[in-house]
Protein backbone atom coordinates (compact mmCIF):
# COMPACT_ATOMS: atom_id res chain seq x y z
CA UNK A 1 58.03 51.88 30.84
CA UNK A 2 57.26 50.61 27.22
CA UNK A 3 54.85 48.15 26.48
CA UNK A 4 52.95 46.53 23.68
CA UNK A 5 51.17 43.64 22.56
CA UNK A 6 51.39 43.84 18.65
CA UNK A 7 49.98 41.56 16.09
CA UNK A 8 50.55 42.71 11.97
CA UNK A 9 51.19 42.03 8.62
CA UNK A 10 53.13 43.69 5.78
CA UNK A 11 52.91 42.00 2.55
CA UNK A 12 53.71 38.16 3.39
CA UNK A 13 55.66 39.45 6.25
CA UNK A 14 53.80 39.30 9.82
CA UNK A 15 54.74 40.12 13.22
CA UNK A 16 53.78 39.29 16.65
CA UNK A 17 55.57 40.61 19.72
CA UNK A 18 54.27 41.28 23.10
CA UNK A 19 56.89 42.36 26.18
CA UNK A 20 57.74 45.34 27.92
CA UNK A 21 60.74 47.49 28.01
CA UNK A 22 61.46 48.20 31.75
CA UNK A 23 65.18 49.31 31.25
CA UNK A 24 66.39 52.93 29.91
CA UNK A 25 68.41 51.62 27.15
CA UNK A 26 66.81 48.45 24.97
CA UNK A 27 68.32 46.66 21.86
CA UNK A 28 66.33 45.00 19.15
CA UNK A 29 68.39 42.94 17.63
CA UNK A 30 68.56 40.03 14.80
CA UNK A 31 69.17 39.39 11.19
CA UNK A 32 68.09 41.70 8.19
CA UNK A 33 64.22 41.08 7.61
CA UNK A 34 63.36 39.85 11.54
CA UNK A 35 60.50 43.25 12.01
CA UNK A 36 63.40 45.56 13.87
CA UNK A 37 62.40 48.30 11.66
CA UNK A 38 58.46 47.25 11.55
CA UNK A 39 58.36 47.11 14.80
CA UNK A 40 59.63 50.43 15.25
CA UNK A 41 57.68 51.83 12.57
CA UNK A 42 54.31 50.60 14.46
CA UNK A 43 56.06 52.32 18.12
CA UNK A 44 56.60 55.62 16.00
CA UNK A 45 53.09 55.49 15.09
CA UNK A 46 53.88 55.64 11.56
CA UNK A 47 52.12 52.31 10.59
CA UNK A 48 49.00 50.58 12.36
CA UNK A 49 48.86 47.61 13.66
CA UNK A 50 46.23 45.15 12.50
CA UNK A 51 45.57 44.28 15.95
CA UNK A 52 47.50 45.31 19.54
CA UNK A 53 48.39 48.01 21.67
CA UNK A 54 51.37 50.14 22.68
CA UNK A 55 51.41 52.36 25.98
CA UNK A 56 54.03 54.29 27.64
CA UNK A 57 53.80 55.34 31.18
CA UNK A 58 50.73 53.49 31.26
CA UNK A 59 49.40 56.13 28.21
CA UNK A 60 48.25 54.27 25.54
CA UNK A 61 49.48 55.41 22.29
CA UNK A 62 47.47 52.91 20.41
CA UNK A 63 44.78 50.69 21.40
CA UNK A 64 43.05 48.62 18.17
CA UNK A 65 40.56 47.67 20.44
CA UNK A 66 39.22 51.31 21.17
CA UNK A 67 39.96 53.16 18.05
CA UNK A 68 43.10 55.30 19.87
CA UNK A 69 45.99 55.32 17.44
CA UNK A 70 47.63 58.95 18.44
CA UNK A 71 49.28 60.85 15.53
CA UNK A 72 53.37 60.70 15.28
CA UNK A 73 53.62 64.00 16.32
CA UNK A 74 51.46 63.79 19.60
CA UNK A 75 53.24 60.40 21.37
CA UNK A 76 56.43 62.14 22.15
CA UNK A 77 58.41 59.88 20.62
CA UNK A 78 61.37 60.33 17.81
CA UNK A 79 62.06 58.40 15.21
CA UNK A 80 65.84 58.28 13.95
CA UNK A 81 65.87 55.90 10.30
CA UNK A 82 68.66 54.22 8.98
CA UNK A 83 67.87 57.25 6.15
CA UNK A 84 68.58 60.71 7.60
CA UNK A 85 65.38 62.65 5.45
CA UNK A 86 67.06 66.14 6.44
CA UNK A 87 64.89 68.64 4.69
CA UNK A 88 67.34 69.83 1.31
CA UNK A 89 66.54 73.37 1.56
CA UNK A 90 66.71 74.20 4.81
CA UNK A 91 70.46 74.81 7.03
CA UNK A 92 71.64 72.16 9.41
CA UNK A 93 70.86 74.74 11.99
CA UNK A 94 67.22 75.00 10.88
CA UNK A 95 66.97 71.26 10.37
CA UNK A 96 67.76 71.00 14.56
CA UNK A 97 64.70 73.95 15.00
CA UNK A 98 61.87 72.23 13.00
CA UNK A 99 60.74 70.88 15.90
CA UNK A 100 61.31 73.87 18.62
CA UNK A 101 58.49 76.57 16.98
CA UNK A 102 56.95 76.85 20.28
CA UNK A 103 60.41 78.12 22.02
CA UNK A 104 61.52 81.99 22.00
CA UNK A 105 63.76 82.42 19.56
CA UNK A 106 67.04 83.08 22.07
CA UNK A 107 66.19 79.54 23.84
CA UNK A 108 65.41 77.85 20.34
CA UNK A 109 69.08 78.58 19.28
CA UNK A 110 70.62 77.76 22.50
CA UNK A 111 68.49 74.30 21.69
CA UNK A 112 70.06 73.79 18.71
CA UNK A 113 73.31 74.56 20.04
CA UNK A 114 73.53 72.10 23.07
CA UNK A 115 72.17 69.32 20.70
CA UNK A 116 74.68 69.66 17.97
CA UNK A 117 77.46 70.21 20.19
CA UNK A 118 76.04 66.55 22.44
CA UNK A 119 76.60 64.65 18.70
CA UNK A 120 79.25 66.50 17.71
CA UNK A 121 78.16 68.54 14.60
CA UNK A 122 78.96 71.92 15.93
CA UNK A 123 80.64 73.39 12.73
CA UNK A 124 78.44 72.13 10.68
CA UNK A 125 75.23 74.41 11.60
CA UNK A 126 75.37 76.42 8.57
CA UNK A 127 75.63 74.19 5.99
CA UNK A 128 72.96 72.38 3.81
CA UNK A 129 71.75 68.40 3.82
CA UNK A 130 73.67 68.07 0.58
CA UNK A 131 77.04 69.64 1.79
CA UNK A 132 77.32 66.57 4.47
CA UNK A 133 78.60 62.84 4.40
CA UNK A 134 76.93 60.23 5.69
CA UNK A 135 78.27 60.20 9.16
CA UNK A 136 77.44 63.90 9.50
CA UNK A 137 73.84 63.77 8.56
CA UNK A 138 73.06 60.62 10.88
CA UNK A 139 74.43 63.35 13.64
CA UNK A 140 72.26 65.74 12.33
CA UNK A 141 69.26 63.78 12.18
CA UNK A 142 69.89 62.49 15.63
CA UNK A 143 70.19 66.37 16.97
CA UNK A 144 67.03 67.18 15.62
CA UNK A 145 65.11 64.34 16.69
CA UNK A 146 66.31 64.99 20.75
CA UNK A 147 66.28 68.50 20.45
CA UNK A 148 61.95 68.47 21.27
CA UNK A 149 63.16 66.48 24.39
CA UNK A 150 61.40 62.90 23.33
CA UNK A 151 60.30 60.64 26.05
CA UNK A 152 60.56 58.01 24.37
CA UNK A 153 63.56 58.14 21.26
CA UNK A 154 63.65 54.86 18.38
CA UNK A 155 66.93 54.61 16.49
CA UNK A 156 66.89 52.50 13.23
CA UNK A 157 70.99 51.47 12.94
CA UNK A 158 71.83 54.76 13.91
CA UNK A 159 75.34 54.42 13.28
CA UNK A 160 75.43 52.58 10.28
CA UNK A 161 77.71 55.87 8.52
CA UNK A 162 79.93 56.43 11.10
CA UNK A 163 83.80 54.43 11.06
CA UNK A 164 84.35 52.31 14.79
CA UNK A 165 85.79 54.78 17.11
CA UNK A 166 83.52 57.22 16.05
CA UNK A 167 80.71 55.53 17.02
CA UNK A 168 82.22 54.35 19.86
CA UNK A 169 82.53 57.87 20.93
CA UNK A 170 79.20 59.02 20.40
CA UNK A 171 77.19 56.29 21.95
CA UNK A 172 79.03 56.85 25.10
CA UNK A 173 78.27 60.12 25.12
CA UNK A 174 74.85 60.35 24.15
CA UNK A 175 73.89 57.16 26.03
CA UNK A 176 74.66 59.11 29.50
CA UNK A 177 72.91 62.36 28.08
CA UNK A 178 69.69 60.16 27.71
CA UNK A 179 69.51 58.17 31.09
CA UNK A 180 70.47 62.13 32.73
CA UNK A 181 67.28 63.21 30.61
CA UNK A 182 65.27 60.39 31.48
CA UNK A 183 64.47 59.53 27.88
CA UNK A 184 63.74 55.53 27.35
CA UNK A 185 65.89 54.46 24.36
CA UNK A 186 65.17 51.68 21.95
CA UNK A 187 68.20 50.84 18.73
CA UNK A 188 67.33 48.37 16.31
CA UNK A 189 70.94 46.99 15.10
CA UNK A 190 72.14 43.63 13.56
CA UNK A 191 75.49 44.62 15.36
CA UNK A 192 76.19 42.77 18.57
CA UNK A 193 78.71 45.21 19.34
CA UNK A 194 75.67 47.85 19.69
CA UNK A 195 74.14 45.67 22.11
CA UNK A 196 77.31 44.44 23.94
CA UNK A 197 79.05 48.36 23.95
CA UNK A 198 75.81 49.71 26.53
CA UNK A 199 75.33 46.25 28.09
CA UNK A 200 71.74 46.38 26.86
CA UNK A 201 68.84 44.51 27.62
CA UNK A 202 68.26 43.05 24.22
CA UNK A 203 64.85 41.61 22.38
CA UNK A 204 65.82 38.87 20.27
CA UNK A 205 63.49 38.95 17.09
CA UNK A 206 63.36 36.17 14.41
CA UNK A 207 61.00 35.91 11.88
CA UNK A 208 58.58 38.18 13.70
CA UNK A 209 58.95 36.66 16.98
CA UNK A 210 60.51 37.29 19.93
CA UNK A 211 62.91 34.45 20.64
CA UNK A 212 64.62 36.05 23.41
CA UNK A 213 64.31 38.80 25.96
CA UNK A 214 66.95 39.52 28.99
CA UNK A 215 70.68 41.02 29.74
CA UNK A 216 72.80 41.58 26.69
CA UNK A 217 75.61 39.16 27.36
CA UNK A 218 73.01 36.35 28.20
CA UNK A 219 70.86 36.82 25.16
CA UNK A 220 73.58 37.13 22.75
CA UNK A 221 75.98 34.29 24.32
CA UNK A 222 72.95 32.31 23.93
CA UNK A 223 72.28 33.25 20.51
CA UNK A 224 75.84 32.15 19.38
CA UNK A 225 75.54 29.06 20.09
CA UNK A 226 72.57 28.47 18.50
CA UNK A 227 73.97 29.38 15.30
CA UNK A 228 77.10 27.10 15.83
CA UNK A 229 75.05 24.09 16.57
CA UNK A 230 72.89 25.07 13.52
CA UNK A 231 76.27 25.72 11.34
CA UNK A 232 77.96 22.36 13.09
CA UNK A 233 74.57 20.13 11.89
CA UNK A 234 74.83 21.39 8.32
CA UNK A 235 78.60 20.21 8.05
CA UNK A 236 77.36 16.86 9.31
């Protein structure tokens, strides 16, 4: 289970969300500039709160009050951006390994393997970053953020690149390789669909708040009409 009490600022922007995430598959969603990618930033561990804490299991991964604040790299989480960041000079292949050093070399590549083949980018291991569209490298960059086996994996629009059916296709599939690996998934998206597609439980953040938190089809049914009273009192 994911929890966190968070209180921040960035620039003139500030957030303040406390829940938990009891359910394997979580959607933050709202309009562009609500904290979706803040907040995920601050779960990452790639920014610091000002004040709050974030645990997972019951492990805190940061606790202000304490000092703990526990390096990207040693939370067990992944991080998938809206921006792929493949690393240019290294192949597709490689790109999946960065993260697998530990692992004999014959179970490394049979790592890579099974995690290009779940997103669908098996023909592309041998090519470079700059040889792929946008679709492919959001694949990519998904395949090497599972391939360390995350506990916990954060996905920033994740499908932003790829046409309808597409993404269709790959959600399904990688949405029931997740719950079979026990990995707790959180997607930031402005898309409803997203949240609708997985029937989500879905945070509701405006402004830096949470303004909702429950089953997909209840938050965002309740959402809509919000913003056709709001549009039906501006015609008035």
């Amino acid at each position: 289970m994911l929890e966190f009490s968070l209180d921040t600022h960035r620039g003139g922007f500030h957030l303040r969300v406390e829940c938990g995430f009891a359910s394997d598959w979580t959607v933050i969603f709202g309009p562009s500039g609500a904290g979706k990618s803040t907040l995920l930033r601050l779960l990452a561990g790639l920014d610091r709160p000002y004040r709050g804490r974030i645990a997972l299991d019951g492990r805190a991964l940061t606790e202000t009050a304490v000092g703990v604040h526990l390096p990207p790299g040693h939370r067990q989480t992944s991080l998938v951006s809206q921006q792929p960041a493949l690393f240019p000079h290294l192949s597709v292949a490689a790109n999946v390994a960065y993260g697998l050093h530990g692992l004999p070399r014959g179970r490394r590549a049979r790592r890579v393997e099974e995690m290009l083949d779940l997103v669908g980018a098996t023909e592309l291991a041998a090519r470079r970053p700059q040889d792929l569209s946008g679709g492919q490298a959001q694949r990519v960059a998904l395949a090497r953020a599972l391939a360390p086996g995350p506990h916990l994996l954060l996905l920033d629009e994740p499908f932003s690149a790829l046409d309808g059916v597409a993404s269709d296709a790959l959600l399904v599939r990688l949405q029931h390789w997740l719950r079979e690996s026990n990995v707790q998934t959180v997607v930031a998206t402005h898309d409803a669909t997203d949240a609708l597609a997985t029937s989500a439980e879905v945070l509701l953040l405006r402004d830096g708040c949470l303004s909702a938190l429950g089953p997909a089809a209840e938050v965002l049914a309740a959402e809509r009409q919000r913003l056709l009273g709001r549009l039906q009192s501006q015609e008035d």
